[in-house]
Protein backbone atom coordinates (compact mmCIF):
# COMPACT_ATOMS: atom_id res chain seq x y z
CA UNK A 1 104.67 102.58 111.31
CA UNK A 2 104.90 102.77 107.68
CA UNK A 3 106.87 99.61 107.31
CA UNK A 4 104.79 97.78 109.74
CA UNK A 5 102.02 98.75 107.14
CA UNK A 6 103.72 97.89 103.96
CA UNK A 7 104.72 93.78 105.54
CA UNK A 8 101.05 93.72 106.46
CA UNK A 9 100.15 94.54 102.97
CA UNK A 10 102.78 91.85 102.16
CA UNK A 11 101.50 89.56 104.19
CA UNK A 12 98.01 89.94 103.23
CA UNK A 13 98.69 89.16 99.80
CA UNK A 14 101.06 85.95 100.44
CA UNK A 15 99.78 84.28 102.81
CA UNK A 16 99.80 80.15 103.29
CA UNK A 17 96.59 78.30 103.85
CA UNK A 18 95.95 75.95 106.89
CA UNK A 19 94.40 72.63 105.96
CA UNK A 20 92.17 73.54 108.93
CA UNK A 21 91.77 75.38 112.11
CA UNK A 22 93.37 72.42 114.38
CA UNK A 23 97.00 74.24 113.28
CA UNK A 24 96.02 77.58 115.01
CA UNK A 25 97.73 77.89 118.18
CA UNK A 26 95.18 77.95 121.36
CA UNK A 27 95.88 81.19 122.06
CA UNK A 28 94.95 82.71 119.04
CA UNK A 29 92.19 80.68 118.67
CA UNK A 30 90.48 81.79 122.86
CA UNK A 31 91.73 85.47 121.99
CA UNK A 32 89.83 85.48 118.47
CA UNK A 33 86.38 83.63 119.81
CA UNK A 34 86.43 85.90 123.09
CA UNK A 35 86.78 89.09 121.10
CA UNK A 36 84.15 87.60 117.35
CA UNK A 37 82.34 84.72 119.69
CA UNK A 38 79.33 85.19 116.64
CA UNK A 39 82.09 85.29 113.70
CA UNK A 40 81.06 83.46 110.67
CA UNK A 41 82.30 82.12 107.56
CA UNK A 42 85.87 81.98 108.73
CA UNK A 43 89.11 81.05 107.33
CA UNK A 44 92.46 80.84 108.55
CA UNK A 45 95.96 81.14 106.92
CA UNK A 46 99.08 81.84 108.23
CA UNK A 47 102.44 83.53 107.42
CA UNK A 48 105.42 85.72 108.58
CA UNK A 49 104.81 84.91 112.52
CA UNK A 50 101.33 85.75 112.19
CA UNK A 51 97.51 84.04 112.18
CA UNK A 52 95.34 85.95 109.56
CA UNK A 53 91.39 84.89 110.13
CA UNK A 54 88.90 86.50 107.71
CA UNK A 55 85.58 86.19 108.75
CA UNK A 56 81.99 87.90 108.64
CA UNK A 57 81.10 89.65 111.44
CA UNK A 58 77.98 91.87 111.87
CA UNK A 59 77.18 91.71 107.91
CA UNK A 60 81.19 92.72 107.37
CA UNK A 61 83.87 90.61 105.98
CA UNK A 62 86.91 91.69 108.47
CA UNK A 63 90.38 90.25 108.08
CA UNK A 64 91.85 90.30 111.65
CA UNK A 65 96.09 89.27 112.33
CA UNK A 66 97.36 87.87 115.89
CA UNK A 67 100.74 87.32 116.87
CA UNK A 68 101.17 83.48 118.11
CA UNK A 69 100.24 85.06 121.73
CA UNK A 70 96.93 85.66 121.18
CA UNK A 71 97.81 89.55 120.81
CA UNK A 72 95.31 91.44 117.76
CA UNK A 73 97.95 93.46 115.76
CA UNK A 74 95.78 95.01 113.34
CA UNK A 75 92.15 94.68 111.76
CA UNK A 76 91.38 95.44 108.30
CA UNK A 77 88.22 95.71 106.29
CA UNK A 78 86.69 97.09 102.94
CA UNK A 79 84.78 100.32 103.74
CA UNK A 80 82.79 102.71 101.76
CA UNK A 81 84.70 105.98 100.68
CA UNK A 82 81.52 107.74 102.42
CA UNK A 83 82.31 105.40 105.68
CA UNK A 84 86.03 107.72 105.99
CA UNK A 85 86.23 110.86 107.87
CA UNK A 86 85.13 113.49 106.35
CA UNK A 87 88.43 115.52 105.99
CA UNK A 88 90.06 112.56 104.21
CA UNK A 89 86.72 111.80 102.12
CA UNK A 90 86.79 115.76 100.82
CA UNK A 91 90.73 115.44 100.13
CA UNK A 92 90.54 112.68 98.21
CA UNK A 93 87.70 113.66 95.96
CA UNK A 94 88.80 117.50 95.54
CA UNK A 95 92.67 116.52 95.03
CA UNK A 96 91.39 113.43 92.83
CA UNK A 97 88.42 114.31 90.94
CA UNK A 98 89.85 113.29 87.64
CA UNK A 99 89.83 109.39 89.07
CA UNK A 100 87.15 106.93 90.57
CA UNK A 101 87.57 105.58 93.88
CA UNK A 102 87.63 101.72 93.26
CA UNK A 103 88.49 100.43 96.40
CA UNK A 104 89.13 101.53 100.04
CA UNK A 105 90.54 99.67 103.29
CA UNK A 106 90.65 100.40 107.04
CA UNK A 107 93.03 99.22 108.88
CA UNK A 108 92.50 99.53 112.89
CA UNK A 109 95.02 98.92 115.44
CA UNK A 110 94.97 100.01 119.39
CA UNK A 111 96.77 103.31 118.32
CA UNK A 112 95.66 104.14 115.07
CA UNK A 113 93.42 103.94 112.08
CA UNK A 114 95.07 104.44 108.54
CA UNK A 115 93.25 104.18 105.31
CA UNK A 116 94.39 102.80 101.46
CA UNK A 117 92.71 103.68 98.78
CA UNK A 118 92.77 102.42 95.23
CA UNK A 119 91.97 105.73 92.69
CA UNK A 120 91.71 104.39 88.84
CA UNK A 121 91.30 106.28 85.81
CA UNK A 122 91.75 105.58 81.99
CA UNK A 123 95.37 105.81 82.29
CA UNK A 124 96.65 105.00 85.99
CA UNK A 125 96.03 103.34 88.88
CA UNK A 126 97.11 105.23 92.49
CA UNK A 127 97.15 104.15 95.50
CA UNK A 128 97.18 106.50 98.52
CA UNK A 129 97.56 106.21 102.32
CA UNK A 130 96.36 108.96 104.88
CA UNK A 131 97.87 110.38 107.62
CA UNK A 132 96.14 112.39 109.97
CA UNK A 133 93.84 113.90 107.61
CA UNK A 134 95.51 114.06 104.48
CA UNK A 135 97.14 111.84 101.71
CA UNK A 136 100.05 110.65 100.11
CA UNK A 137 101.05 108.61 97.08
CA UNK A 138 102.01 104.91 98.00
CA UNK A 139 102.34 103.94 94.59
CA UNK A 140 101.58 104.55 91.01
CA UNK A 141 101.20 102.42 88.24
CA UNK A 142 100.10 102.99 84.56
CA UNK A 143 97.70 100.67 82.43
């Protein structure tokens, strides 16, 4: 699971534009508009065997990845650090209080939900992944 993680993370920064929606296969295309028929604002690109679409749905910019069957691998979208569970929300700020939270991302499949978050402080930036209810380091990197 952690290497499916770390390509999508890949993938979501390297992906290749479509010059429009035409190029989407049909299948990705019914499975998206059955499951976001009221999407808005939504852009398609395409690498590494899957369809990325990020879109606004409900007031929330979602970024959502199908294999060329139609199949949703994973959905990811900017939350709130108040919007995590509460075990991982309390971790974080307890075993991080030194840092800010800058930035944190949900990413939802039919089997799980894991969480990054981006921590910054004067001297670092860390970026942490939870599992279960705790967290680990992903990666560091000074400024």
């Amino acid at each position: 699971m952690k290497q499916f993680f770390s390509l999508l993370l890949l993938i979501v920064l390297s992906t290749t534009s479509f010059a429009n929606d035409t190029s989407v296969s049909p299948n990705v295309l019914q499975s998206f508009q059955k499951t976001f028929s009221t999407a808005k604002e939504v852009n398609w690109t395409y690498s590494k065997d899957l369809y990325k679409v990020e879109f606004v749905y409900s007031s929330q910019h979602i970024s959502a990845f199908y294999d060329a069957d139609g199949n949703l691998v994973v959905l990811a979208k900017n939350i709130l650090s108040t919007q995590l569970p509460l075990l991982l929300e309390n971790n974080l700020k307890e075993d991080y209080c030194g840092y800010w939270i800058a930035d944190v991302i949900e990413f939802s499949t039919e089997d799980d939900t894991t969480y990054y978050a981006t921590l910054e402080n004067g001297n670092e930036k860390v970026i942490m992944k939870s599992s279960q209810n705790s967290w680990s380091v992903t990666k560091k990197i000074k400024k």
